[in-house]
PDB file of N, CA and C in Angstrom:
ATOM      1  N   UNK A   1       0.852  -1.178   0.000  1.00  0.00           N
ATOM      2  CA  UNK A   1       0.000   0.000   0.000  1.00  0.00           C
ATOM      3  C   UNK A   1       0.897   1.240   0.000  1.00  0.00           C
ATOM      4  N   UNK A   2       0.696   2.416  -1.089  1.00  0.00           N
ATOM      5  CA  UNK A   2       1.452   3.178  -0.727  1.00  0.00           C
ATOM      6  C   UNK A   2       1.105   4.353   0.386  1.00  0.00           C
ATOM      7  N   UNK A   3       2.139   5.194  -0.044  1.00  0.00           N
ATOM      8  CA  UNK A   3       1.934   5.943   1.751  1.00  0.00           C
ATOM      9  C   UNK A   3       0.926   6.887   1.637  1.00  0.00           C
ATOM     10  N   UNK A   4       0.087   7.518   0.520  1.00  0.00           N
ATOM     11  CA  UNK A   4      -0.864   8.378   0.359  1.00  0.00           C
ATOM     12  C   UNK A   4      -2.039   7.675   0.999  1.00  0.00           C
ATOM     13  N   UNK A   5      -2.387   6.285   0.158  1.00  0.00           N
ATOM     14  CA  UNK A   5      -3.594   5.696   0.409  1.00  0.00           C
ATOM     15  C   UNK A   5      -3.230   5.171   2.227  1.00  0.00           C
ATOM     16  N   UNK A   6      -2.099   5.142   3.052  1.00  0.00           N
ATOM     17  CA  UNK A   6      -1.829   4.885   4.109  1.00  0.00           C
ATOM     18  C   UNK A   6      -2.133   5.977   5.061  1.00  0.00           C
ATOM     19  N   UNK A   7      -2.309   7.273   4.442  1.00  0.00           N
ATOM     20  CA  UNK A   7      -2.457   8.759   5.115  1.00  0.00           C
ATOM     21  C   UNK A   7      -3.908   8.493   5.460  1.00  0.00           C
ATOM     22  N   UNK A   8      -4.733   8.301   3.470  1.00  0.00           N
ATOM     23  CA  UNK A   8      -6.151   8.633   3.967  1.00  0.00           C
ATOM     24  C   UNK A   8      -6.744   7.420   4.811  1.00  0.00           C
ATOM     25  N   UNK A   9      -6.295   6.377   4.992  1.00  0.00           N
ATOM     26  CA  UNK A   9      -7.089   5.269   5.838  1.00  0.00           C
ATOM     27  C   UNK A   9      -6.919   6.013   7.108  1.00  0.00           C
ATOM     28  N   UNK A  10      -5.526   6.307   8.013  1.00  0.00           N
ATOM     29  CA  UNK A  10      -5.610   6.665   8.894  1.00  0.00           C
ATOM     30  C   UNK A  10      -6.663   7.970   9.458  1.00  0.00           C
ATOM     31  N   UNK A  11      -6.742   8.808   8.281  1.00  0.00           N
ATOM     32  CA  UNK A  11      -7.827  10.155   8.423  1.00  0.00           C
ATOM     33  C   UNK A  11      -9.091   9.517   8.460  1.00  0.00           C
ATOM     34  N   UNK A  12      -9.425   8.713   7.391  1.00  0.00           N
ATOM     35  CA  UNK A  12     -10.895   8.408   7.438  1.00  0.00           C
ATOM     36  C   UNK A  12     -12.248   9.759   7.601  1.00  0.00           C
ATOM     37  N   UNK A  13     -11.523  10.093   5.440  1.00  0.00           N
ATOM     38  CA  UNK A  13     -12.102  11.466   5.536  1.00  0.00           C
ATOM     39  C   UNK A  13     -13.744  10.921   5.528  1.00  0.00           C
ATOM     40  N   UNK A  14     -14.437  11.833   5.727  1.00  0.00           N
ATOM     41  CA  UNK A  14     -15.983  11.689   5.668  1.00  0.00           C
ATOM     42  C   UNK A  14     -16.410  12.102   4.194  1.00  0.00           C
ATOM     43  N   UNK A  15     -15.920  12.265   3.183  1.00  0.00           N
ATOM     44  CA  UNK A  15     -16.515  13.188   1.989  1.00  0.00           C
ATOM     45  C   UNK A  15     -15.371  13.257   0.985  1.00  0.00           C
ATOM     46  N   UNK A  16     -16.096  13.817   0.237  1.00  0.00           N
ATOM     47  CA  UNK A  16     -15.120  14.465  -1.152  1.00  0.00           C
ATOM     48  C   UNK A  16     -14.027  15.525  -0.706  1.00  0.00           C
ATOM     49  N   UNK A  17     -15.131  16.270  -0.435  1.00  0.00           N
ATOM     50  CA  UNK A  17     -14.331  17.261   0.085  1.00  0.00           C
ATOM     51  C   UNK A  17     -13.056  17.240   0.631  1.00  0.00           C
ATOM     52  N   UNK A  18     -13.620  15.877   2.101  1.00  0.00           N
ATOM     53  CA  UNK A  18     -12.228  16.301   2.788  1.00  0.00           C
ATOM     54  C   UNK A  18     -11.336  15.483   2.880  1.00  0.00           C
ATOM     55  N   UNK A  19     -11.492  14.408   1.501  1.00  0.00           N
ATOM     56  CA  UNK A  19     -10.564  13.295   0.698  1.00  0.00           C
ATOM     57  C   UNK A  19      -9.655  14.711  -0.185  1.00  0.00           C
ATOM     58  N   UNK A  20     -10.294  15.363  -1.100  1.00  0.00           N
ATOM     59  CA  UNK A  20      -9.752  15.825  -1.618  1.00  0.00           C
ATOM     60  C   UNK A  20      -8.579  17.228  -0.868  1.00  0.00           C
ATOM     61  N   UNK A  21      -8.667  17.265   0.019  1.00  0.00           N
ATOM     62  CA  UNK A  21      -8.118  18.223   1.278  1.00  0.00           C
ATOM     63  C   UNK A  21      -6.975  17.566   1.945  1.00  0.00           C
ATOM     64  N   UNK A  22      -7.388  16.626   2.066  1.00  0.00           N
ATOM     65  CA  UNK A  22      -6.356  15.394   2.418  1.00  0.00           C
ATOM     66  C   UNK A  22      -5.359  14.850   1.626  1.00  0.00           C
ATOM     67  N   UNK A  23      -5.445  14.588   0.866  1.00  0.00           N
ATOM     68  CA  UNK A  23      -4.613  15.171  -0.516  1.00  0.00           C
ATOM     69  C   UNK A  23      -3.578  15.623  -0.982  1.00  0.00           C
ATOM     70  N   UNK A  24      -4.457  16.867  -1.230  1.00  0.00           N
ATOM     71  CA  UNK A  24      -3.501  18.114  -1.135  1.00  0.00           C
ATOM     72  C   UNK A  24      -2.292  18.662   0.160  1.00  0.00           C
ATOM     73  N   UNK A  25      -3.222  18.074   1.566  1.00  0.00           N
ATOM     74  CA  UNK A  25      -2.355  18.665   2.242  1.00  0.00           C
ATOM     75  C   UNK A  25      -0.970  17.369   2.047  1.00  0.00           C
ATOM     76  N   UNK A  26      -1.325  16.006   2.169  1.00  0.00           N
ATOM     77  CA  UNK A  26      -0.445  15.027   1.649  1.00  0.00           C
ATOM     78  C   UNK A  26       0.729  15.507   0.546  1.00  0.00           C
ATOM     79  N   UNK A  27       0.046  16.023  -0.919  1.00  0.00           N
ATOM     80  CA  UNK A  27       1.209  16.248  -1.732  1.00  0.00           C
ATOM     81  C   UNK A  27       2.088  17.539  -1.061  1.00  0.00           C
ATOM     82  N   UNK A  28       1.190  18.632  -0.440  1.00  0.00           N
ATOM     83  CA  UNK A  28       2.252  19.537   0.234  1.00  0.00           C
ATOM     84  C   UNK A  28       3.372  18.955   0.396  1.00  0.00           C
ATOM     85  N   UNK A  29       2.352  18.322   1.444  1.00  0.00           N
ATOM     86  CA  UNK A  29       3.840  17.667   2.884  1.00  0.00           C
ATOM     87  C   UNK A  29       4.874  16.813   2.187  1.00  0.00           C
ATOM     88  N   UNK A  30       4.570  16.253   1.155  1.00  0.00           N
ATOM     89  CA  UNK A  30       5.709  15.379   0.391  1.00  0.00           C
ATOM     90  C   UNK A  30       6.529  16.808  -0.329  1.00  0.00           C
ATOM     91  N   UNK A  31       5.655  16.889  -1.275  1.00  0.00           N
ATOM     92  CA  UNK A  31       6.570  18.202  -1.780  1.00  0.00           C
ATOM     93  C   UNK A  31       7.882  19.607  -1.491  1.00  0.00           C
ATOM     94  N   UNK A  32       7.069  19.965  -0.403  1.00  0.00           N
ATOM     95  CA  UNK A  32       7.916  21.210   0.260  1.00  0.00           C
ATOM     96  C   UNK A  32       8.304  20.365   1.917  1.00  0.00           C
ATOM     97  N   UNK A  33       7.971  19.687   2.379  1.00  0.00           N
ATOM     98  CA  UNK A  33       8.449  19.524   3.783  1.00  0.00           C
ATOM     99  C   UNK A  33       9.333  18.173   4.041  1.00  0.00           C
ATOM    100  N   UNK A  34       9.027  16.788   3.086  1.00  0.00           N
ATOM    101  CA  UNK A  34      10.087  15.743   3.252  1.00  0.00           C
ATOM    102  C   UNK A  34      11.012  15.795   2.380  1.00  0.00           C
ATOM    103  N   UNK A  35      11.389  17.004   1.522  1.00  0.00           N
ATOM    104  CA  UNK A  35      12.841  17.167   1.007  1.00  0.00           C
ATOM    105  C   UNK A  35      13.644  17.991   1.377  1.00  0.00           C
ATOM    106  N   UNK A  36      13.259  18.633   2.595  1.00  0.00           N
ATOM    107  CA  UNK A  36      14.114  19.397   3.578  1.00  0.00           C
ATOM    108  C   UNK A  36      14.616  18.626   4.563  1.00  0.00           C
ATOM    109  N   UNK A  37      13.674  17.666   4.893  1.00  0.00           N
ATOM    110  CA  UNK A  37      13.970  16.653   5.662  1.00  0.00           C
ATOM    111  C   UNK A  37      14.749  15.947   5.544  1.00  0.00           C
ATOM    112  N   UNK A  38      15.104  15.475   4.768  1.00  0.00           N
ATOM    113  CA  UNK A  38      15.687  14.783   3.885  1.00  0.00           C
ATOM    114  C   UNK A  38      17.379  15.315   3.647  1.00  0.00           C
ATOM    115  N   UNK A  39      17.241  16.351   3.713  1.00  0.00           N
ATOM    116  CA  UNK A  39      18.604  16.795   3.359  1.00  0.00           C
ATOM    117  C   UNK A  39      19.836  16.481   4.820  1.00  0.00           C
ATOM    118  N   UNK A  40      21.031  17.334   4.400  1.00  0.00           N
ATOM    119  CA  UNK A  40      21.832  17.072   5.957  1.00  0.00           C
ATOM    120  C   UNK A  40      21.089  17.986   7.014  1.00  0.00           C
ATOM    121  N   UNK A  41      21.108  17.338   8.235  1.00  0.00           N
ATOM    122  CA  UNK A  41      20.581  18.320   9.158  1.00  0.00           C
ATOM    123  C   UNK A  41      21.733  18.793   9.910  1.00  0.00           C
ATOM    124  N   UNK A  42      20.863  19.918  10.136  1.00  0.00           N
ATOM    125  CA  UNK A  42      22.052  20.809  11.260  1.00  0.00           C
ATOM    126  C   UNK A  42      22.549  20.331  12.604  1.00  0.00           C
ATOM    127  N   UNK A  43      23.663  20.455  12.658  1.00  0.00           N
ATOM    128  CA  UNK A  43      24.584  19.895  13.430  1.00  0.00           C
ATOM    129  C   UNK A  43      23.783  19.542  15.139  1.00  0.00           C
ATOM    130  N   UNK A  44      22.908  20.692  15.245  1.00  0.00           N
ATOM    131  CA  UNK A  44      22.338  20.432  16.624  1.00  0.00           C
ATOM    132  C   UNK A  44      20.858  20.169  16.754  1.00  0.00           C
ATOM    133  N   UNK A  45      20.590  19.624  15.333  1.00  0.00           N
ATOM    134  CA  UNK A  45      19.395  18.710  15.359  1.00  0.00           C
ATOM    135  C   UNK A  45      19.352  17.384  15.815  1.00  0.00           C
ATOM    136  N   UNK A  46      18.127  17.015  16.600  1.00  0.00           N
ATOM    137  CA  UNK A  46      18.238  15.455  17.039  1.00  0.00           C
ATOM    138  C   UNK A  46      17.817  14.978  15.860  1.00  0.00           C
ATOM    139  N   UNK A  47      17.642  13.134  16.368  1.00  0.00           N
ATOM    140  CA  UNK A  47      17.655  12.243  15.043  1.00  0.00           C
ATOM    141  C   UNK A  47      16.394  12.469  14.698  1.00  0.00           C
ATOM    142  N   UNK A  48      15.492  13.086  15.750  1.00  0.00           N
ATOM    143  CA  UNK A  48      13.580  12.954  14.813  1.00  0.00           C
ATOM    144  C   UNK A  48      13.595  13.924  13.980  1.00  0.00           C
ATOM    145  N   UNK A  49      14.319  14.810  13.987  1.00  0.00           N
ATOM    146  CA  UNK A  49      14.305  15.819  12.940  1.00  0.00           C
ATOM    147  C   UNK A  49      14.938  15.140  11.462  1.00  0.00           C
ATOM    148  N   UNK A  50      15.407  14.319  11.601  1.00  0.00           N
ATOM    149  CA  UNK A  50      15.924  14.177  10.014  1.00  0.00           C
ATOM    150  C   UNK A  50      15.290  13.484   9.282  1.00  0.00           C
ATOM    151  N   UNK A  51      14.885  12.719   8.030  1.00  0.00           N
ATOM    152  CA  UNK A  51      14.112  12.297   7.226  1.00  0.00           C
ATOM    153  C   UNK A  51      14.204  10.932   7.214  1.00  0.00           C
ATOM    154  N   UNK A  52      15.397  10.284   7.869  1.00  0.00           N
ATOM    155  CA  UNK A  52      15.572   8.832   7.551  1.00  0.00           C
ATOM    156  C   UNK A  52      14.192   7.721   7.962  1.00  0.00           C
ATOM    157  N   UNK A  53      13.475   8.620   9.194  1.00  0.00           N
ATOM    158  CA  UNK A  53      12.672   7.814   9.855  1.00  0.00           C
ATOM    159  C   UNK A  53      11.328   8.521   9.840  1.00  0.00           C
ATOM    160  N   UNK A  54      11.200   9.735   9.156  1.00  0.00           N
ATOM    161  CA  UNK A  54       9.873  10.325   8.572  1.00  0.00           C
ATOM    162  C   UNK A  54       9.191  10.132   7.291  1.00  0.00           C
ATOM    163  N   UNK A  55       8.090   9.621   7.304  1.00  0.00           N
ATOM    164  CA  UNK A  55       7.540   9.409   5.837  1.00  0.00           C
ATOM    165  C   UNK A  55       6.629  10.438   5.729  1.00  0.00           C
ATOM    166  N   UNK A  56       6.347  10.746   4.709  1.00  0.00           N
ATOM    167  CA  UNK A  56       5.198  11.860   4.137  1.00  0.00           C
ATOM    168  C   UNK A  56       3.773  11.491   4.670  1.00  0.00           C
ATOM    169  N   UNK A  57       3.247   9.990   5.007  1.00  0.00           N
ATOM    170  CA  UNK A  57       2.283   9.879   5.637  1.00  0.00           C
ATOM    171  C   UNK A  57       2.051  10.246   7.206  1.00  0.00           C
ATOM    172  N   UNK A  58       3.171   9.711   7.699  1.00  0.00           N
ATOM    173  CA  UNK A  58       3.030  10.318   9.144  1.00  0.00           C
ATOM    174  C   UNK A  58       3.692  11.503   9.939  1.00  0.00           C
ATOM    175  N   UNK A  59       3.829  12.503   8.935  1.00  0.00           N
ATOM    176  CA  UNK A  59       4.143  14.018   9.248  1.00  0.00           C
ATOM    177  C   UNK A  59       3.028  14.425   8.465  1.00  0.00           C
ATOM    178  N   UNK A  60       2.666  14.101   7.305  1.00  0.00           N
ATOM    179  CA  UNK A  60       1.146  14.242   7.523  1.00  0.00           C
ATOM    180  C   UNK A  60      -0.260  14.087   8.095  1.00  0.00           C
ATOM    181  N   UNK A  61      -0.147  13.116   8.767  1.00  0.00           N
ATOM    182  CA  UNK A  61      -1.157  12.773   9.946  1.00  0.00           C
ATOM    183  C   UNK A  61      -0.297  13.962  11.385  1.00  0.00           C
ATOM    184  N   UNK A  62       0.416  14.017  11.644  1.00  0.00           N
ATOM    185  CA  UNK A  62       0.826  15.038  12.479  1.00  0.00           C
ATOM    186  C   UNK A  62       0.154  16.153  12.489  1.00  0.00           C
ATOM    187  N   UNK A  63       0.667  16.652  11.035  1.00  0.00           N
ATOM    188  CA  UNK A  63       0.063  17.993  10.524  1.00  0.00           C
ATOM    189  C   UNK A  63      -1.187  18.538  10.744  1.00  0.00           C
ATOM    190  N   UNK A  64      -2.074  17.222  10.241  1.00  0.00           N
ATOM    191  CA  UNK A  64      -3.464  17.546  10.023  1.00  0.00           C
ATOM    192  C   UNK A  64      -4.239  17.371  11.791  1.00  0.00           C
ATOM    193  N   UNK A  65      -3.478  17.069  12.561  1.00  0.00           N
ATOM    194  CA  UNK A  65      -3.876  16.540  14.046  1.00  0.00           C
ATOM    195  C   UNK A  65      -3.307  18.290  15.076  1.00  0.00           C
ATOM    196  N   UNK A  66      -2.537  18.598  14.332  1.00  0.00           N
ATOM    197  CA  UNK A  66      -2.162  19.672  14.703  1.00  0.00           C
ATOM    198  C   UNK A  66      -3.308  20.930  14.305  1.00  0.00           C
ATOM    199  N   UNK A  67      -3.310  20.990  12.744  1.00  0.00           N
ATOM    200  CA  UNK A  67      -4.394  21.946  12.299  1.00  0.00           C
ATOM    201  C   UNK A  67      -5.902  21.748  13.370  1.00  0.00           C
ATOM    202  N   UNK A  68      -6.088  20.268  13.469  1.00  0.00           N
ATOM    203  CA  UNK A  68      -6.904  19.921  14.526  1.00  0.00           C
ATOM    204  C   UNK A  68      -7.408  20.112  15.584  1.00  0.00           C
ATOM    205  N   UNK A  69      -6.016  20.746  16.011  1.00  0.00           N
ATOM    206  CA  UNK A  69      -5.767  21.043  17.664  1.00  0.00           C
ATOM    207  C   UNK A  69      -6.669  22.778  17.737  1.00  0.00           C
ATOM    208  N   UNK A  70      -6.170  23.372  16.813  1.00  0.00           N
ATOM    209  CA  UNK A  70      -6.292  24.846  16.804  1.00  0.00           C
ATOM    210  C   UNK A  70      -7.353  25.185  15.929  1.00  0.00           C
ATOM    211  N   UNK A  71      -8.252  24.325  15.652  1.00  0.00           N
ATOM    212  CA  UNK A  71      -9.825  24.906  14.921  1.00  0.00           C
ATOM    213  C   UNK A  71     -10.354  24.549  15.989  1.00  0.00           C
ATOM    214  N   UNK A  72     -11.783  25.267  15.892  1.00  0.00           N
ATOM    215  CA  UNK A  72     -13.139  25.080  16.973  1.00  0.00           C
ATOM    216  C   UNK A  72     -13.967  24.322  16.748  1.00  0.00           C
ATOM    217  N   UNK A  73     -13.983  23.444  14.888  1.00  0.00           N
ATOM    218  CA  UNK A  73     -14.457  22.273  14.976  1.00  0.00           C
ATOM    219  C   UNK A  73     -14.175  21.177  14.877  1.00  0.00           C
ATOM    220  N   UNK A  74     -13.790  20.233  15.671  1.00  0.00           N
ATOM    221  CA  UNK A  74     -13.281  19.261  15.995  1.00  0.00           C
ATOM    222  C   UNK A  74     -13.620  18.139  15.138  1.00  0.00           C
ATOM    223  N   UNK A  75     -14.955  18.045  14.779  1.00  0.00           N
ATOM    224  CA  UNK A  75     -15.506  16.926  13.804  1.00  0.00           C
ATOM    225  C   UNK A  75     -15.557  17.287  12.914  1.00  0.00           C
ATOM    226  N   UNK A  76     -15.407  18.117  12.276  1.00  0.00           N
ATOM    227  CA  UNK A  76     -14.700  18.027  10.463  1.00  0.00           C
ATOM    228  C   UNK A  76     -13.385  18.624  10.091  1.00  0.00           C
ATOM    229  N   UNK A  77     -13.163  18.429   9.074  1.00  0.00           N
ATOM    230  CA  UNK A  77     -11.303  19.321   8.520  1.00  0.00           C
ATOM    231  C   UNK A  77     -11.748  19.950   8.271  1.00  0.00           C
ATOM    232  N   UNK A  78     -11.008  21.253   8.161  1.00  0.00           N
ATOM    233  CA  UNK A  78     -11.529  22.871   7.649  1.00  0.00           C
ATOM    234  C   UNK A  78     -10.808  22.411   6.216  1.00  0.00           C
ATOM    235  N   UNK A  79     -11.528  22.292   5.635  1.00  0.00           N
ATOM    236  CA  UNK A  79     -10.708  22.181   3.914  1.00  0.00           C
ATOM    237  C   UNK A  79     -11.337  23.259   3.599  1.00  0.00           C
ATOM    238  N   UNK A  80     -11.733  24.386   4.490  1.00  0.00           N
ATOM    239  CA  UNK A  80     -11.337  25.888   3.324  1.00  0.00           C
ATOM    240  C   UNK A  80      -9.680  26.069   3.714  1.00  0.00           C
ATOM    241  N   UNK A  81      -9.099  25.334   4.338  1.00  0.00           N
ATOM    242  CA  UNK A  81      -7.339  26.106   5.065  1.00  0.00           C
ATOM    243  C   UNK A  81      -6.379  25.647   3.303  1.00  0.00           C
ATOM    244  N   UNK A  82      -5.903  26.001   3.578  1.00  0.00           N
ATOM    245  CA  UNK A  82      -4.941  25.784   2.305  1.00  0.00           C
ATOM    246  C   UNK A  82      -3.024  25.764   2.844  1.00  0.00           C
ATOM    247  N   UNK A  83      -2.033  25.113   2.400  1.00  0.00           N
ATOM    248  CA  UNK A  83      -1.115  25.552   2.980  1.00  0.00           C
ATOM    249  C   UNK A  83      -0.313  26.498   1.451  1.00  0.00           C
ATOM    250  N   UNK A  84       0.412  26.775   2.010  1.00  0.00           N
ATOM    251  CA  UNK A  84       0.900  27.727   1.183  1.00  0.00           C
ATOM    252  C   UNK A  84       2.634  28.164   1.023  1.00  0.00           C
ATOM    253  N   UNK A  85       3.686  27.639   0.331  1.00  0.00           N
ATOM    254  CA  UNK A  85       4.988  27.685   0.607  1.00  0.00           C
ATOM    255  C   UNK A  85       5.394  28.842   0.919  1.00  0.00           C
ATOM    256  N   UNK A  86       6.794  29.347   1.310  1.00  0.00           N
ATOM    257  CA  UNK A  86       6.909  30.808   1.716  1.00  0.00           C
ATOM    258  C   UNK A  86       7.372  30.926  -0.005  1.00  0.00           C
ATOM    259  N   UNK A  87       8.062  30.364  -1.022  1.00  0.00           N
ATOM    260  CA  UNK A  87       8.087  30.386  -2.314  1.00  0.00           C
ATOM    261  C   UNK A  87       6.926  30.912  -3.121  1.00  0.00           C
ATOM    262  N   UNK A  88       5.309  30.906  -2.698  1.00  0.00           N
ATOM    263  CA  UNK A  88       4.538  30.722  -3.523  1.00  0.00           C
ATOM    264  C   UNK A  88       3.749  32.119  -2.725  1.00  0.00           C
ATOM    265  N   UNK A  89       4.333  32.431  -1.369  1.00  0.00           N
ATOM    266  CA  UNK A  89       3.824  33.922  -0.555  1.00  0.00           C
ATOM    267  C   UNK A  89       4.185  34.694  -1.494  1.00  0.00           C
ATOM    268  N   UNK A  90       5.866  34.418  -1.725  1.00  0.00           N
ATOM    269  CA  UNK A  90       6.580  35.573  -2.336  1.00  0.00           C
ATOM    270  C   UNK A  90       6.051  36.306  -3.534  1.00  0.00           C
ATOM    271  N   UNK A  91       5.825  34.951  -4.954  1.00  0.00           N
ATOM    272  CA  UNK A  91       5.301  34.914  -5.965  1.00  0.00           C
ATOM    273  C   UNK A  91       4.225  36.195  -5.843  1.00  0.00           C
ATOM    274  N   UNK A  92       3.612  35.424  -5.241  1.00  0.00           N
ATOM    275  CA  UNK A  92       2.006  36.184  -5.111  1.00  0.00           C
ATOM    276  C   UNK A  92       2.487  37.503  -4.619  1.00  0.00           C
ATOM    277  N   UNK A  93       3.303  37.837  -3.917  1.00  0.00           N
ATOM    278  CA  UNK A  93       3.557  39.272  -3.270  1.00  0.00           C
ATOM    279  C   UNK A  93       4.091  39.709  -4.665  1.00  0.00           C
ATOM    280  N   UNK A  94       4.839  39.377  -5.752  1.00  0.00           N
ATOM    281  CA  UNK A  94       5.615  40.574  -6.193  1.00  0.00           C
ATOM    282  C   UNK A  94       4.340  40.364  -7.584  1.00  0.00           C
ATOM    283  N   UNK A  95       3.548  39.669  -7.811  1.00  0.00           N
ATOM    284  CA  UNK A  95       2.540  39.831  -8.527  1.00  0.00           C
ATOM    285  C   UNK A  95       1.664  40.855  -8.025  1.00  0.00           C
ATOM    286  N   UNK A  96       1.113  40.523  -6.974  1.00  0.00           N
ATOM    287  CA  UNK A  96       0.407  42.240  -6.373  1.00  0.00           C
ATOM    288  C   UNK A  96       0.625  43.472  -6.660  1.00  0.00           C
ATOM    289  N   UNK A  97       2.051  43.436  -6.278  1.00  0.00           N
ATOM    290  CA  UNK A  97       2.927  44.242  -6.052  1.00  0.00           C
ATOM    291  C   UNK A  97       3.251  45.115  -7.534  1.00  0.00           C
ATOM    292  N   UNK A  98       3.167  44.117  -8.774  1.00  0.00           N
ATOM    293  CA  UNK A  98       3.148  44.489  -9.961  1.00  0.00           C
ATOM    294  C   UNK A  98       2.303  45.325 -10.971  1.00  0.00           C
ATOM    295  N   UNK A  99       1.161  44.941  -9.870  1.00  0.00           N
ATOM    296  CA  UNK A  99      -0.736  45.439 -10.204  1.00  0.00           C
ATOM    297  C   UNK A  99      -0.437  46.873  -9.786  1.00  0.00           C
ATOM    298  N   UNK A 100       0.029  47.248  -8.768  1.00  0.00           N
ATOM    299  CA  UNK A 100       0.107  48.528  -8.256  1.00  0.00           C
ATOM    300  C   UNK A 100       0.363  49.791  -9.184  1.00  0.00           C
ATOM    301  N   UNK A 101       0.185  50.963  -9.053  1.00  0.00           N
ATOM    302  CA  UNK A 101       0.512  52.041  -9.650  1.00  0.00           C
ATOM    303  C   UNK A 101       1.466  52.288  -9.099  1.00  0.00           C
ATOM    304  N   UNK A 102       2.606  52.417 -11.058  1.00  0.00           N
ATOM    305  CA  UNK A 102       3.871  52.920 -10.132  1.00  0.00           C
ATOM    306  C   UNK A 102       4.450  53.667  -9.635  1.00  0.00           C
ATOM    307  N   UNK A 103       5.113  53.952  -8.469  1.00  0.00           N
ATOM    308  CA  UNK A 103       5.340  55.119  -7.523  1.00  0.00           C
ATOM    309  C   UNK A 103       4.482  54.700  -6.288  1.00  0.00           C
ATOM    310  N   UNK A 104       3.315  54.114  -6.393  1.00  0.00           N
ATOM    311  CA  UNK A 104       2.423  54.367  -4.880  1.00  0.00           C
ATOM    312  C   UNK A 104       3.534  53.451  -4.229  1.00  0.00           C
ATOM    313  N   UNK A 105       3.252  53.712  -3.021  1.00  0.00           N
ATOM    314  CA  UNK A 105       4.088  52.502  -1.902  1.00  0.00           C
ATOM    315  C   UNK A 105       3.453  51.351  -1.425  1.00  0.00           C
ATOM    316  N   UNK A 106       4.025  50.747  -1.296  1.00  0.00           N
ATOM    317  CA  UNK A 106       3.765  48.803  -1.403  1.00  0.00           C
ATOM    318  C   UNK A 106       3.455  48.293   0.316  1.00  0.00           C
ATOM    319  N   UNK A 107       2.732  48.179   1.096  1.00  0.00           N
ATOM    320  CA  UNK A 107       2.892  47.685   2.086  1.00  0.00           C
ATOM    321  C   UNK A 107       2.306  46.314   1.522  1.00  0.00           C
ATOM    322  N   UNK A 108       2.940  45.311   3.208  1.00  0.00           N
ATOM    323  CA  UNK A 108       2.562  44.097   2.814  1.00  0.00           C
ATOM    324  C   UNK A 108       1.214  43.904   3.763  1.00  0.00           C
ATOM    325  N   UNK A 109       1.069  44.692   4.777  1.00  0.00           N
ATOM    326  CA  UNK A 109      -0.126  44.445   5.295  1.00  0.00           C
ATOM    327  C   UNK A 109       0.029  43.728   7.435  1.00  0.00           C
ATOM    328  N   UNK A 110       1.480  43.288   6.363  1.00  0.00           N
ATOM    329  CA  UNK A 110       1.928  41.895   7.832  1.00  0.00           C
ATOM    330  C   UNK A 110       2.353  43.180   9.168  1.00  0.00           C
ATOM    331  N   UNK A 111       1.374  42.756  10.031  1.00  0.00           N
ATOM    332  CA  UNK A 111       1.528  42.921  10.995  1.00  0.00           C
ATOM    333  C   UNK A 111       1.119  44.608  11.483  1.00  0.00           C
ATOM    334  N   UNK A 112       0.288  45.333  10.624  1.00  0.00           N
ATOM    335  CA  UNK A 112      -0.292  46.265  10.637  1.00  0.00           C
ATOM    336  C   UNK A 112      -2.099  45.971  11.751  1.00  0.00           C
ATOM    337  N   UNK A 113      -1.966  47.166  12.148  1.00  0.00           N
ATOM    338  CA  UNK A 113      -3.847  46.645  12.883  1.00  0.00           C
ATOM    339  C   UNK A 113      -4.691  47.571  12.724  1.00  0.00           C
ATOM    340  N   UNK A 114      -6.138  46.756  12.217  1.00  0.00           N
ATOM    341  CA  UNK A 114      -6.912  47.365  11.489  1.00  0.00           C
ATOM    342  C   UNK A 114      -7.821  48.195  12.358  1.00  0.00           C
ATOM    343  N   UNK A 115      -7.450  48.546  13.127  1.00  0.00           N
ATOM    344  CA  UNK A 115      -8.326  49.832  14.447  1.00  0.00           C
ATOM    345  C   UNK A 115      -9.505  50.303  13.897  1.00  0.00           C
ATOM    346  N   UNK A 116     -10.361  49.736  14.939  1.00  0.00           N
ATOM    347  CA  UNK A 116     -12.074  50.038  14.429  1.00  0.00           C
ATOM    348  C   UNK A 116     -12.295  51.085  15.748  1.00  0.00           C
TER     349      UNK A 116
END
């Protein structure tokens, strides 16, 4: 069995939806997070940090147990959440950023408060 169809047994999504959520967050986690893993780790990393003994299924069941932890509904996945690389923030920032008229000034928004 491979390790995707090993992710969703353990989730035991309820729906399309949150098969298809499951998924996605799966190819993430293979994609951008077990080839960092994977690489040499830093000198004052322990051994759970390195990739030899992490598979994409069960740092994905982590993940999604984590997202878990910090929503208010407990009995379904929020598959509106999306993850998002800091590669694909950037993208999108200097595309914005491109839309703009040039000369105005560019904020990013981060960490500004919207005082009502």
């Amino acid at each position: 069995m491979d390790s995707l169809q090993l992710f969703l047994d353990q989730m035991e999504p309820s729906g399309d939806a949150e098969s298809v959520w499951l998924k996605e967050i799966f190819s993430f986690v293979s994609e951008h997070l077990c080839p960092v893993l994977s690489g040499p780790a830093p000198s004052a990393a322990d051994g759970l940090l390195t990739g030899g003994d992490v598979c994409a299924d069960q740092l994905s069941v982590c993940l999604v147990k984590k997202i878990q932890e910090h929503t208010t509904l407990t009995h379904t996945l929020p598959v509106s959440y999306r993850l998002v690389s800091v590669s694909e923030l950037l993208s999108r920032q200097r595309v914005a950023s491109s839309a703009t008229s040039p000369g105005a000034p560019i904020s990013s928004g981060v960490g500004q408060g919207g005082g009502a």
